[in-house]
Structures are given as C-alpha cells and as structure tokens.
PDB file of N, CA and C in Angstrom:
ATOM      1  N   UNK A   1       5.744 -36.598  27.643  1.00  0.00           N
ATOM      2  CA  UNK A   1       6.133 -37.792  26.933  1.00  0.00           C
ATOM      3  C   UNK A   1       6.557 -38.864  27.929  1.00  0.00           C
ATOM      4  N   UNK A   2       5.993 -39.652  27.334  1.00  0.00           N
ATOM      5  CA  UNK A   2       6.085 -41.427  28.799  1.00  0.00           C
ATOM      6  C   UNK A   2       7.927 -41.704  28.039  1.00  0.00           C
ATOM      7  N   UNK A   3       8.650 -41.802  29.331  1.00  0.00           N
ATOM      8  CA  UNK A   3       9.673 -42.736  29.158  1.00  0.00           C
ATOM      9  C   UNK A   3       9.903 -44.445  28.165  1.00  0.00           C
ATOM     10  N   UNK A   4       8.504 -44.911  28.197  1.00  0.00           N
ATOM     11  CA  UNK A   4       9.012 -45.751  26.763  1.00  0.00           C
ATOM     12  C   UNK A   4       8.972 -45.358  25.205  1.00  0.00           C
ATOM     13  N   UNK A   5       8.009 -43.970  25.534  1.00  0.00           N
ATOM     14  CA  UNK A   5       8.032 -43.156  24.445  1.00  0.00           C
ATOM     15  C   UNK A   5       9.447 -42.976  23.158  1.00  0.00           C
ATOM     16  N   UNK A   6      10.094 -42.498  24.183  1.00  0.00           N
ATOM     17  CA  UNK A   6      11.470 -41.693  23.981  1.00  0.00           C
ATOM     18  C   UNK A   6      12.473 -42.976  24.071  1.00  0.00           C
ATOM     19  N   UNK A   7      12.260 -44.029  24.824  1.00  0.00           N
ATOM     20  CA  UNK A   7      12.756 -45.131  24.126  1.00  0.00           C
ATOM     21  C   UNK A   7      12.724 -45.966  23.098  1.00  0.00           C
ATOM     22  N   UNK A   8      11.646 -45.904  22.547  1.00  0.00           N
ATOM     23  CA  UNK A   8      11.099 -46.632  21.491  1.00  0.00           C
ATOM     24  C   UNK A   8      11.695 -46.233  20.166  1.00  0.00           C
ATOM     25  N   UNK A   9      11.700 -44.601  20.455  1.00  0.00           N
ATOM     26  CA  UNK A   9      12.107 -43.774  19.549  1.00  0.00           C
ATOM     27  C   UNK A   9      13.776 -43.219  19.265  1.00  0.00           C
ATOM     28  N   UNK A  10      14.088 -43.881  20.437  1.00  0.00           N
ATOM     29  CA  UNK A  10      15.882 -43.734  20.510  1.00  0.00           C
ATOM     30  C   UNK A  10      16.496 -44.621  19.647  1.00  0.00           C
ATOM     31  N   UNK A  11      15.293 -45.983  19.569  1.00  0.00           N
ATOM     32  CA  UNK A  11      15.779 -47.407  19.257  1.00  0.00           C
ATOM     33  C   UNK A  11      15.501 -47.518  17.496  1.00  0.00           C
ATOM     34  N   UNK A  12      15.097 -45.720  17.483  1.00  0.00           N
ATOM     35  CA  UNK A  12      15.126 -45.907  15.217  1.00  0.00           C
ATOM     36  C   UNK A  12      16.106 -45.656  14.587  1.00  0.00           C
ATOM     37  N   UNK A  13      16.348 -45.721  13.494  1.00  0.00           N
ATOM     38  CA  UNK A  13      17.178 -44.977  12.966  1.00  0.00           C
ATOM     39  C   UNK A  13      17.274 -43.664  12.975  1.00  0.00           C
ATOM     40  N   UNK A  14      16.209 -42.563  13.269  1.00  0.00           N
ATOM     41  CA  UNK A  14      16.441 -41.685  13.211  1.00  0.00           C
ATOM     42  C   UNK A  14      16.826 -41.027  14.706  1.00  0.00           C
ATOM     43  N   UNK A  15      16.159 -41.955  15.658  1.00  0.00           N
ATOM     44  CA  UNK A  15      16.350 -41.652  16.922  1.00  0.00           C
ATOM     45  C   UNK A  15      18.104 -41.634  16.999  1.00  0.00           C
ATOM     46  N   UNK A  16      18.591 -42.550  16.670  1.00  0.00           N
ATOM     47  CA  UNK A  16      19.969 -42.942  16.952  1.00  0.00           C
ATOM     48  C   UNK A  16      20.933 -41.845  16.357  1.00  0.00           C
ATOM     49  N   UNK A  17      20.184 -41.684  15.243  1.00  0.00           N
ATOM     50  CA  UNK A  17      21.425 -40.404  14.526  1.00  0.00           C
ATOM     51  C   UNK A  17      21.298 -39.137  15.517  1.00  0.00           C
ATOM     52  N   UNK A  18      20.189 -38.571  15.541  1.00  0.00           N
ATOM     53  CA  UNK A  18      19.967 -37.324  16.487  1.00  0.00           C
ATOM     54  C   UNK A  18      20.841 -37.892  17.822  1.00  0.00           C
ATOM     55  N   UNK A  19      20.452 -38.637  18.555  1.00  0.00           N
ATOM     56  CA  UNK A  19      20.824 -38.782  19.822  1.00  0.00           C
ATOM     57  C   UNK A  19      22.984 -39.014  19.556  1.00  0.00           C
ATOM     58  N   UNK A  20      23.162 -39.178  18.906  1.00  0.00           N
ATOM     59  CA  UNK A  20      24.714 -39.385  18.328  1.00  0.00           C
ATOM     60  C   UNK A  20      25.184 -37.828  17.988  1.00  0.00           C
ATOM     61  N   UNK A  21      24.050 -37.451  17.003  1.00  0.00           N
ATOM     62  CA  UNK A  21      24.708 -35.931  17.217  1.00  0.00           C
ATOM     63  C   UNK A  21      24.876 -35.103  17.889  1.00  0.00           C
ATOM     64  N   UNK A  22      23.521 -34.716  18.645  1.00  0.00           N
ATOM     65  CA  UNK A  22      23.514 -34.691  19.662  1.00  0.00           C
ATOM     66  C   UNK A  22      24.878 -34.731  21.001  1.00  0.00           C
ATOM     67  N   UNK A  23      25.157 -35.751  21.700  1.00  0.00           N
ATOM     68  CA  UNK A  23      26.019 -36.259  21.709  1.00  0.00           C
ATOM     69  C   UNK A  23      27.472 -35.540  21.396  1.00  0.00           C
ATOM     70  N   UNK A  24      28.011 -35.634  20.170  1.00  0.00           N
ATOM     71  CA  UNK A  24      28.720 -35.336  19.811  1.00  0.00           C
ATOM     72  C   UNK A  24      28.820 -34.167  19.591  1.00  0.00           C
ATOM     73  N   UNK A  25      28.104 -33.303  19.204  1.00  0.00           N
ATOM     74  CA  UNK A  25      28.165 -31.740  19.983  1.00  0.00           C
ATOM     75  C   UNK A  25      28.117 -30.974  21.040  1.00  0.00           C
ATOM     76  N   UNK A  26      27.600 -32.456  22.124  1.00  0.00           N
ATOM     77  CA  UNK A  26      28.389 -32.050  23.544  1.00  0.00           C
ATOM     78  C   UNK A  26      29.456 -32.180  23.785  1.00  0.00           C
ATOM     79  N   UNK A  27      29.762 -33.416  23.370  1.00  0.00           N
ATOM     80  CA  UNK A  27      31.399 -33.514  23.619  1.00  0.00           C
ATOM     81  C   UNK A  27      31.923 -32.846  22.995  1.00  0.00           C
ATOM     82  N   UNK A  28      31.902 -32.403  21.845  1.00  0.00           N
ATOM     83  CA  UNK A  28      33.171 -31.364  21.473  1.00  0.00           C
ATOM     84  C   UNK A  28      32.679 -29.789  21.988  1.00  0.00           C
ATOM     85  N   UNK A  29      31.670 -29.599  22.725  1.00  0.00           N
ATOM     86  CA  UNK A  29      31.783 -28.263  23.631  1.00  0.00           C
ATOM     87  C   UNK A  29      32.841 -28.478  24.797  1.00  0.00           C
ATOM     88  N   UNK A  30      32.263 -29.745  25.388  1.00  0.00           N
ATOM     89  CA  UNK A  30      33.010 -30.417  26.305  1.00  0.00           C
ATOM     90  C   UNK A  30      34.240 -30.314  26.128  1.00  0.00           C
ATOM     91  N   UNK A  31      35.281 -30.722  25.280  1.00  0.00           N
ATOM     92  CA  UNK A  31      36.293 -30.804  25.154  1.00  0.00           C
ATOM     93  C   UNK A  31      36.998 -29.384  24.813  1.00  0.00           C
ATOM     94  N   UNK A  32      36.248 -28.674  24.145  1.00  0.00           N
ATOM     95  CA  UNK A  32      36.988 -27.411  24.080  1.00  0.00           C
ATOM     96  C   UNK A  32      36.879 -26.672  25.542  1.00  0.00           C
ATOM     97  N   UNK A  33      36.070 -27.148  25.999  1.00  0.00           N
ATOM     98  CA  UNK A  33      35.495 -26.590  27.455  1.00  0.00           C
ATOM     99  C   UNK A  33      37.042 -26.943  27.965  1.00  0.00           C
ATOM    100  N   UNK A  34      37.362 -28.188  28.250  1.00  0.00           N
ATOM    101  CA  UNK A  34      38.652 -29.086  28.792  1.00  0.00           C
ATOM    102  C   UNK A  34      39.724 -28.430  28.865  1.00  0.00           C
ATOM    103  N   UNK A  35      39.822 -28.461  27.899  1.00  0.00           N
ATOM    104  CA  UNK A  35      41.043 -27.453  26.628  1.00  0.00           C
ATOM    105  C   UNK A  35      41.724 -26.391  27.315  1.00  0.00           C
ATOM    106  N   UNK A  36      40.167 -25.465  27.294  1.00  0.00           N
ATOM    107  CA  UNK A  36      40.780 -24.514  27.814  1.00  0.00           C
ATOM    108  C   UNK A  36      41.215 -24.329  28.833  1.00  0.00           C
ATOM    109  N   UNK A  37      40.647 -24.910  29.745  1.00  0.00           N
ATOM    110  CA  UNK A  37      40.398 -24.850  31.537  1.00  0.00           C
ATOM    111  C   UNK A  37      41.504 -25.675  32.380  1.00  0.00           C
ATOM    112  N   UNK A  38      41.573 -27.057  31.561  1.00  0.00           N
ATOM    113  CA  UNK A  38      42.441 -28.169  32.123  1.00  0.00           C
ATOM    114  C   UNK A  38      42.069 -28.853  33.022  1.00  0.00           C
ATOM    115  N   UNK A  39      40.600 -28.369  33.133  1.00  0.00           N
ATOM    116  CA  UNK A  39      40.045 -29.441  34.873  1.00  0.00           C
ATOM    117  C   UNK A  39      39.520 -30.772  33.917  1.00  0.00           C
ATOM    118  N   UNK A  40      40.277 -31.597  34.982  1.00  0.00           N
ATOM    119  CA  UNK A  40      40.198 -33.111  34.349  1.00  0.00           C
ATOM    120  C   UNK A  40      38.965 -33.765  34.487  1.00  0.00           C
ATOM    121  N   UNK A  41      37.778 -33.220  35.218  1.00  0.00           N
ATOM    122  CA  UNK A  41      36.119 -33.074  35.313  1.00  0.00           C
ATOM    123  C   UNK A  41      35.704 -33.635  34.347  1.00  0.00           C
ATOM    124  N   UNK A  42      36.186 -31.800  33.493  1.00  0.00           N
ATOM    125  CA  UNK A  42      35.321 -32.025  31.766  1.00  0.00           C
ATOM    126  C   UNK A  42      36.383 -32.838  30.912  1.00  0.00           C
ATOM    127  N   UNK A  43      37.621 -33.343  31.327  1.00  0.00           N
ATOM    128  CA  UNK A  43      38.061 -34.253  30.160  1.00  0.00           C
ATOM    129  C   UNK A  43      37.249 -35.525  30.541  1.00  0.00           C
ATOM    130  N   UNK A  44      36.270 -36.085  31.671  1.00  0.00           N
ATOM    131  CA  UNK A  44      35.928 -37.232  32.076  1.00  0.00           C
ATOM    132  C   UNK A  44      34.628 -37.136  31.241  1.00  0.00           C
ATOM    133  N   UNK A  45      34.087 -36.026  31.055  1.00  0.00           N
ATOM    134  CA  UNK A  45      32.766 -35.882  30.983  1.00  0.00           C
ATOM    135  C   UNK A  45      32.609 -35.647  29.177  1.00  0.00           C
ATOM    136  N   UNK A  46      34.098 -35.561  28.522  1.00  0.00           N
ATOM    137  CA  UNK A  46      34.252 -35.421  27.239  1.00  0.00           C
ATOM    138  C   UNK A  46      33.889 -36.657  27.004  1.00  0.00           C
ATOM    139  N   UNK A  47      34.756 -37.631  27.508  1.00  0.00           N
ATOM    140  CA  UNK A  47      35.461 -38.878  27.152  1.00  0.00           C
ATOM    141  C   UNK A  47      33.767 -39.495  27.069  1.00  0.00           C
ATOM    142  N   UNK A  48      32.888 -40.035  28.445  1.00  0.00           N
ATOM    143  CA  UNK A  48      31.652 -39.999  28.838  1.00  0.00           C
ATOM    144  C   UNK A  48      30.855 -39.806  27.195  1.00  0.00           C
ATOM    145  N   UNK A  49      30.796 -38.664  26.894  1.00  0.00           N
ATOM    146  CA  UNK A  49      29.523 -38.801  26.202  1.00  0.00           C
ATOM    147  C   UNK A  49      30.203 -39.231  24.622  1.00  0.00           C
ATOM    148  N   UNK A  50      31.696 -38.932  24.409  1.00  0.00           N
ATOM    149  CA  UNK A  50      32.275 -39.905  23.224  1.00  0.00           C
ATOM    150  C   UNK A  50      32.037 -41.248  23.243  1.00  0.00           C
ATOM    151  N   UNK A  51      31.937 -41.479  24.058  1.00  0.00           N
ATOM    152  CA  UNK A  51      31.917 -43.265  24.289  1.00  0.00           C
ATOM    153  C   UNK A  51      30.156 -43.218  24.124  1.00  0.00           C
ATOM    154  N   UNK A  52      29.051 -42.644  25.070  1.00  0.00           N
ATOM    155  CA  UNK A  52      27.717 -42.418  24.528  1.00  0.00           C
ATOM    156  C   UNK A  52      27.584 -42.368  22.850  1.00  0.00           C
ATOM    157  N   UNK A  53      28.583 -41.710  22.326  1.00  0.00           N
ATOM    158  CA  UNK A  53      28.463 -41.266  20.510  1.00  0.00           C
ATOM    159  C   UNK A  53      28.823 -42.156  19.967  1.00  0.00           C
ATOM    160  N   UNK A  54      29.625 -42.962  20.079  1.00  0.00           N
ATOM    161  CA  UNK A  54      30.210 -44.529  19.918  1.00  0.00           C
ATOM    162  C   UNK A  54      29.067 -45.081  19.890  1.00  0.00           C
ATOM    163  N   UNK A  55      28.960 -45.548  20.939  1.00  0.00           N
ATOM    164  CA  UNK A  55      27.562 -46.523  21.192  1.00  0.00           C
ATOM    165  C   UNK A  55      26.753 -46.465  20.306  1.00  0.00           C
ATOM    166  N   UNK A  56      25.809 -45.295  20.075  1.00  0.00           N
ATOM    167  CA  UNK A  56      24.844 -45.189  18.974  1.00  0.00           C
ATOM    168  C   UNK A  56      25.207 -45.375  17.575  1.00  0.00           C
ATOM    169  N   UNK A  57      26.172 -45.103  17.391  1.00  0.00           N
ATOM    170  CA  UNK A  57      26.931 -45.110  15.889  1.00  0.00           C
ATOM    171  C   UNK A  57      27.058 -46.531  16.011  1.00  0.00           C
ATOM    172  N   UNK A  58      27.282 -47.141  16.541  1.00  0.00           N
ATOM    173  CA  UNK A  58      27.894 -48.562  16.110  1.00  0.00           C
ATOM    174  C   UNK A  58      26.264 -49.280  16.337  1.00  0.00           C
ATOM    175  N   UNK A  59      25.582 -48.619  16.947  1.00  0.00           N
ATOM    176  CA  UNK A  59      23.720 -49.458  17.292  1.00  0.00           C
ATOM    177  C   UNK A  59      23.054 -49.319  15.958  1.00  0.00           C
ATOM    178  N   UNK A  60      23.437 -48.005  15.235  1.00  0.00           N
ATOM    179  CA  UNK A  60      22.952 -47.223  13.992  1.00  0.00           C
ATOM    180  C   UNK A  60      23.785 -48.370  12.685  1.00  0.00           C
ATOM    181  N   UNK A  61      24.863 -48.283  12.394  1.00  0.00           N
ATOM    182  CA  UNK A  61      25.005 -49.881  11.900  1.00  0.00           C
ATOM    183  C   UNK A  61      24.892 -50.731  11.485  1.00  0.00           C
ATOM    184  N   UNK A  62      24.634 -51.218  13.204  1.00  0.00           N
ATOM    185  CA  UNK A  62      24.102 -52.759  13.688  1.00  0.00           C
ATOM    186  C   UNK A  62      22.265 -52.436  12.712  1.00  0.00           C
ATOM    187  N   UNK A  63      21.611 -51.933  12.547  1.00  0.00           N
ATOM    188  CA  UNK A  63      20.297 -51.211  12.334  1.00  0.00           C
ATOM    189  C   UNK A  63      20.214 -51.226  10.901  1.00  0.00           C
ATOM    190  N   UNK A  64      21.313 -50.896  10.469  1.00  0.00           N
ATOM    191  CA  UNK A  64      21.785 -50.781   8.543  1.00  0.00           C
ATOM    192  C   UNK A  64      21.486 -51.966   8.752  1.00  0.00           C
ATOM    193  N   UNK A  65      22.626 -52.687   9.271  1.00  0.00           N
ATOM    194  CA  UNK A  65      23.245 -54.655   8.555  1.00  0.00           C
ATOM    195  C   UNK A  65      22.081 -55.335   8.928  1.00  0.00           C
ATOM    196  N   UNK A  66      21.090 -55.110   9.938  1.00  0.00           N
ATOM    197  CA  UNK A  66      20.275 -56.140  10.048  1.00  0.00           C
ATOM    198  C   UNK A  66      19.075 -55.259   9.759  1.00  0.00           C
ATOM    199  N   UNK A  67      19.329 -54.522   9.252  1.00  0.00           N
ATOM    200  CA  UNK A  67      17.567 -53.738   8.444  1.00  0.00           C
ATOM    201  C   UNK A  67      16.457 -53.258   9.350  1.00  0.00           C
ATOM    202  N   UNK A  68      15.280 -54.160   9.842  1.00  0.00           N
ATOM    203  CA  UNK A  68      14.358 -53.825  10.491  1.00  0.00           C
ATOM    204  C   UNK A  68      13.982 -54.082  12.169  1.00  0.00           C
ATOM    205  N   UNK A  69      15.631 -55.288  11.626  1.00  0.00           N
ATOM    206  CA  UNK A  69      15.271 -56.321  13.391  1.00  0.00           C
ATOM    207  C   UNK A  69      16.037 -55.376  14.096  1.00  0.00           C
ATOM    208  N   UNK A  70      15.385 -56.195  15.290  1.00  0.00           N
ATOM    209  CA  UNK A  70      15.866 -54.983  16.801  1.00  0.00           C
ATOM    210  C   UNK A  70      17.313 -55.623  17.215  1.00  0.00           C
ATOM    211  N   UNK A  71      17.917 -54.378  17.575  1.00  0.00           N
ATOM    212  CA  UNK A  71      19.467 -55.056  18.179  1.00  0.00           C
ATOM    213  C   UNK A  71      19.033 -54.456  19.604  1.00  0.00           C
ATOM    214  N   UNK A  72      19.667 -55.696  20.570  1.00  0.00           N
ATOM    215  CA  UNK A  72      19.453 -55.750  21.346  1.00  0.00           C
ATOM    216  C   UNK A  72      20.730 -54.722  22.280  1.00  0.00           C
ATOM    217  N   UNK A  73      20.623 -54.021  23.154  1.00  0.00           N
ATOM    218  CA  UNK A  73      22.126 -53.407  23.546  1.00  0.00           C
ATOM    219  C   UNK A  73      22.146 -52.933  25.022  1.00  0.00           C
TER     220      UNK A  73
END
C-alpha cells in the first residue's frame, strides 16, 4: 500500500475512528503498562498517543460539522 493510500484513507470518517481507537487502546495498554512499572518512558508515551486520540476525535467532528469538506490539520 502507497503512503497516500493510507492517507487518503486516514482522512475518512472511518479512517479516523479506527485510527482513534486504535490509538486509544494503546494508550490504555500504555498506561497500565506505566502503572505498574512507574518508568516515566511509558507515562510519556501514554500521554503521546492520548493527545494522537484527541487529535482524531476532534478531526472526526470537525468531519460531522462540515459533512463532506476536507479539514485541513
């Protein structure tokens, strides 16, 4: 798969939800990972892909409110 492939496809709605869940089931491995261990690594690397899960959620949205047009990000 060509790299604009998988961009094109990040940039749908459906791309965005997967890639959010995604996402967000790393970070909360991540964080229990944290948890247990206490190395401040994986609290960086929690934080990291929460803020990645953010992003898409709020692109996903932006995607509702303006329907078909492209948000730019």
């Amino acid at each position: 798969m060509k790299v604009q492939t998988i961009k094109h496809w990040h940039n749908t709605k459906i791309g965005l939800t997967a890639f959010a869940v995604v996402e967000l089931a790393i970070a909360y491995g991540l964080a229990s990972l944290s948890i247990n261990s206490g190395n401040l690594w994986w609290y960086l690397l929690t934080i990291i892909f929460l803020f990645g899960t953010t992003q898409n959620i709020v692109r996903l949205i932006g995607k509702f409110i303006n329907g078909n047009k492209s948000t730019k990000a």
